[in-house]
C-alpha atoms as a PDB file:
ATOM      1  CA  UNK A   1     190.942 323.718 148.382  1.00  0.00           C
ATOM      2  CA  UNK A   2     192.628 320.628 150.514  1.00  0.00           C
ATOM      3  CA  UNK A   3     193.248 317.348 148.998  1.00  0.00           C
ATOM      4  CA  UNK A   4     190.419 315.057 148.451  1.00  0.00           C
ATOM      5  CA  UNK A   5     191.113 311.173 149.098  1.00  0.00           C
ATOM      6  CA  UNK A   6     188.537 308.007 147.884  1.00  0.00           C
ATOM      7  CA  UNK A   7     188.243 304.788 149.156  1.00  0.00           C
ATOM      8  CA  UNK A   8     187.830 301.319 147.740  1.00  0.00           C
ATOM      9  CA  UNK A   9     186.976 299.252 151.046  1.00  0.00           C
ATOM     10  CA  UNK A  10     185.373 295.834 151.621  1.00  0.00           C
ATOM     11  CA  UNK A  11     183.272 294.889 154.886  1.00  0.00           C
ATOM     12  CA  UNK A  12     182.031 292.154 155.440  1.00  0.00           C
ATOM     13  CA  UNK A  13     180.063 290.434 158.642  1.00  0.00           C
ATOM     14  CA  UNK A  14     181.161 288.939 162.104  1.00  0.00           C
ATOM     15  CA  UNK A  15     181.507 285.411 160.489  1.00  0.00           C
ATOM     16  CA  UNK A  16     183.113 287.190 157.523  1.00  0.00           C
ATOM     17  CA  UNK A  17     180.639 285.031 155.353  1.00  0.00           C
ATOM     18  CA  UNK A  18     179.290 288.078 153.050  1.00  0.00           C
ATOM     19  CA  UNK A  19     181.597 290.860 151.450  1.00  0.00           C
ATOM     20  CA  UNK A  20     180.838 293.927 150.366  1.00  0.00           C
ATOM     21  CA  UNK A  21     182.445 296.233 148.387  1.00  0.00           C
ATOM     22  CA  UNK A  22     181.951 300.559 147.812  1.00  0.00           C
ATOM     23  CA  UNK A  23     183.280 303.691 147.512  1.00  0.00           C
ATOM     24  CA  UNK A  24     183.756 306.328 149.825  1.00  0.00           C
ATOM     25  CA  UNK A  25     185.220 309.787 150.279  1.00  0.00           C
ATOM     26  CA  UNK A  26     185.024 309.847 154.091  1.00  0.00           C
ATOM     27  CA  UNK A  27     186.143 306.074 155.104  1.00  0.00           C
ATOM     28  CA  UNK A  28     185.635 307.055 158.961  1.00  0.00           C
ATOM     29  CA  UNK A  29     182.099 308.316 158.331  1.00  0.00           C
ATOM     30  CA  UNK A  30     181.167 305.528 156.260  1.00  0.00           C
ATOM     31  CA  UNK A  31     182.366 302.830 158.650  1.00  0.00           C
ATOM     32  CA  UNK A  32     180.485 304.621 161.652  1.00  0.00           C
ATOM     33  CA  UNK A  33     177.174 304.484 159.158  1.00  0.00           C
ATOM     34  CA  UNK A  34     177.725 300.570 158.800  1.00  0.00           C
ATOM     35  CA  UNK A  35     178.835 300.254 162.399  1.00  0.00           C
ATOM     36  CA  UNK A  36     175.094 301.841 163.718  1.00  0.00           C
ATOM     37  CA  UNK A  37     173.421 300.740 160.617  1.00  0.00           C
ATOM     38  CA  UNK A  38     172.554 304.453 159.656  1.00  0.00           C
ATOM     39  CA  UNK A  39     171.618 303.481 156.134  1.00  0.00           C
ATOM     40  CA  UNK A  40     169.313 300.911 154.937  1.00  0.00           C
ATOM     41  CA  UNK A  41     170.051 298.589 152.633  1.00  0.00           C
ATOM     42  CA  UNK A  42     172.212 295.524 151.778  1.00  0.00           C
ATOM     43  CA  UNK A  43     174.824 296.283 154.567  1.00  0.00           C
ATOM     44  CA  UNK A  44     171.643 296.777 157.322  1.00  0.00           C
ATOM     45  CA  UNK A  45     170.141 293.879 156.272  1.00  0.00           C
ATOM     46  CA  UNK A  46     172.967 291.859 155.967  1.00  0.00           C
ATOM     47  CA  UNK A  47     175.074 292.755 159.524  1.00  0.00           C
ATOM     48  CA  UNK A  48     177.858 294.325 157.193  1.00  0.00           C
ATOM     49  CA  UNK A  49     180.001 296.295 159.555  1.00  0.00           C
ATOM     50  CA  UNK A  50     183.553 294.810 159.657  1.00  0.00           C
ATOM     51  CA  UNK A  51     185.680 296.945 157.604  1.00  0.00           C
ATOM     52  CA  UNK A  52     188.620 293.980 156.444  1.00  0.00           C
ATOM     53  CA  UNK A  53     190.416 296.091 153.512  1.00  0.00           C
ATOM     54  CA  UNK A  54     190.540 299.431 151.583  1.00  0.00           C
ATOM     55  CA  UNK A  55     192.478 301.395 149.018  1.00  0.00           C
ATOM     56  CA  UNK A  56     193.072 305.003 149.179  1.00  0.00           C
ATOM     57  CA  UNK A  57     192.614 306.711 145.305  1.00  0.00           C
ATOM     58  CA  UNK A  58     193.569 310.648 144.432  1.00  0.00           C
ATOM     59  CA  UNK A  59     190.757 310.705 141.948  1.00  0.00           C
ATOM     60  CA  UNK A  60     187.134 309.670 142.105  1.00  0.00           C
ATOM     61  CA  UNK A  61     187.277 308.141 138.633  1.00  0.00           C
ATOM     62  CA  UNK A  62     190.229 305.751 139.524  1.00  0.00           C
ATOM     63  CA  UNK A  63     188.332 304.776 142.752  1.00  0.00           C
ATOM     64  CA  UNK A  64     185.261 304.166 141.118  1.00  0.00           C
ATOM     65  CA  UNK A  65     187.221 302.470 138.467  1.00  0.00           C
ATOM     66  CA  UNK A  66     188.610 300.050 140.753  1.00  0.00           C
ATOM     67  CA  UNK A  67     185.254 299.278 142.921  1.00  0.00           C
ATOM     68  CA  UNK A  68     183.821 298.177 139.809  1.00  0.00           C
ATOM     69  CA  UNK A  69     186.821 295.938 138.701  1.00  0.00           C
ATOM     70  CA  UNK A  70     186.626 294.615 142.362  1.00  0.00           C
ATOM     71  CA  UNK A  71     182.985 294.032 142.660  1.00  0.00           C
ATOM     72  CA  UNK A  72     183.150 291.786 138.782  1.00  0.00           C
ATOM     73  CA  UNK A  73     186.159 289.209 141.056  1.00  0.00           C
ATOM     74  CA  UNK A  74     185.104 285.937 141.742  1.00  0.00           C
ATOM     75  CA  UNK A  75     184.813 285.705 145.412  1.00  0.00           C
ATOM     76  CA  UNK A  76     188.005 283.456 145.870  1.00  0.00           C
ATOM     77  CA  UNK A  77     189.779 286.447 144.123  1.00  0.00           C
ATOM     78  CA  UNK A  78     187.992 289.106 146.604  1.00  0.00           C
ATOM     79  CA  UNK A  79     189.704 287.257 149.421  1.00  0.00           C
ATOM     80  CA  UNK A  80     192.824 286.611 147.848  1.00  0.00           C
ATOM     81  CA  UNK A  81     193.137 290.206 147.644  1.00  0.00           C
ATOM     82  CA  UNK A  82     192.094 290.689 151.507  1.00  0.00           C
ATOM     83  CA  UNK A  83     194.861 288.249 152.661  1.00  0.00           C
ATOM     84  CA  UNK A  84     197.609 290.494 151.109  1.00  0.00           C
ATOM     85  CA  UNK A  85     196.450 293.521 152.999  1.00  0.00           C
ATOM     86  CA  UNK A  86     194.710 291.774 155.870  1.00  0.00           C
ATOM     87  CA  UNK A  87     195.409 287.858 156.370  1.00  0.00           C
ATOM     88  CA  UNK A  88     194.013 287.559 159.768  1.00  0.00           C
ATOM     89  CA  UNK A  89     190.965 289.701 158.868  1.00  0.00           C
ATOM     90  CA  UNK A  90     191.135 291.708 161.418  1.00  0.00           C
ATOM     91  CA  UNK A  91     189.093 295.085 161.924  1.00  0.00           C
ATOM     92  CA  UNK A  92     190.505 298.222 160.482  1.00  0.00           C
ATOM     93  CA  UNK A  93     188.165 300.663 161.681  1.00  0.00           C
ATOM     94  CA  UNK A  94     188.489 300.700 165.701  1.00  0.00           C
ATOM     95  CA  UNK A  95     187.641 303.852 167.634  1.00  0.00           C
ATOM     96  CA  UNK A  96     186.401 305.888 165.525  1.00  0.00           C
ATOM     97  CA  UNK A  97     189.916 305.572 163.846  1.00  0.00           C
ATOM     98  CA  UNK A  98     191.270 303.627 160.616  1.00  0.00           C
ATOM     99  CA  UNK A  99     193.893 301.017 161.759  1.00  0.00           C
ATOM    100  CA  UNK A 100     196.959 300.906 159.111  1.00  0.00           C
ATOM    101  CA  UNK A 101     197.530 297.253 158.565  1.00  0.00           C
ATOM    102  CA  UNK A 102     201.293 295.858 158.923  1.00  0.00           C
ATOM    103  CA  UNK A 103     202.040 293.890 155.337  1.00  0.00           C
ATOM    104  CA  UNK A 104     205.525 292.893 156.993  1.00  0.00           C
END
């Protein structure tokens, strides 16, 4: 059995006006589902296909763990935590690829 990694990730929309935060074991897939709006719901209805952040977990718990403690921030403190990663907000998923983002 290979190692399994999770994702914490946030999209959010061309004008990076909404945010939206889940969990994922297959970041790839699930940014090619937002990209062609393969599943209905709040990311279909709301344009969310820019992925701007994640966080890669060993465990499902942990991950799950820290999508909920992300999803109860304030939404200064959501972006707070994207400019650390991700100041310029720049797409991470390009491709069909994730892009490693430079934090020098």
């Amino acid at each position: 059995m290979g190692i399994r990694l999770y994702y914490v990730y946030i999209v959010t929309n061309a004008y990076n006006k909404v945010l939206y935060t889940g969990v994922t074991n297959d970041l790839e897939r699930r940014c090619y589902e937002h990209k062609h709006k393969i599943v209905k719901g709040f990311t279909q209805k709301f344009n969310v296909d820019k992925l701007i952040y994640y966080e890669k977990f060993d465990f499902i718990d942990l991950a799950i763990s820290r999508e909920k403690q992300i999803k109860g921030y304030p939404r200064a403190k959501k972006i707070a935590l994207i400019n650390i990663l991700n100041k310029e907000w720049k797409e991470l998923y390009s491709n069909k690829r994730l892009v490693i983002p430079n934090l020098g």
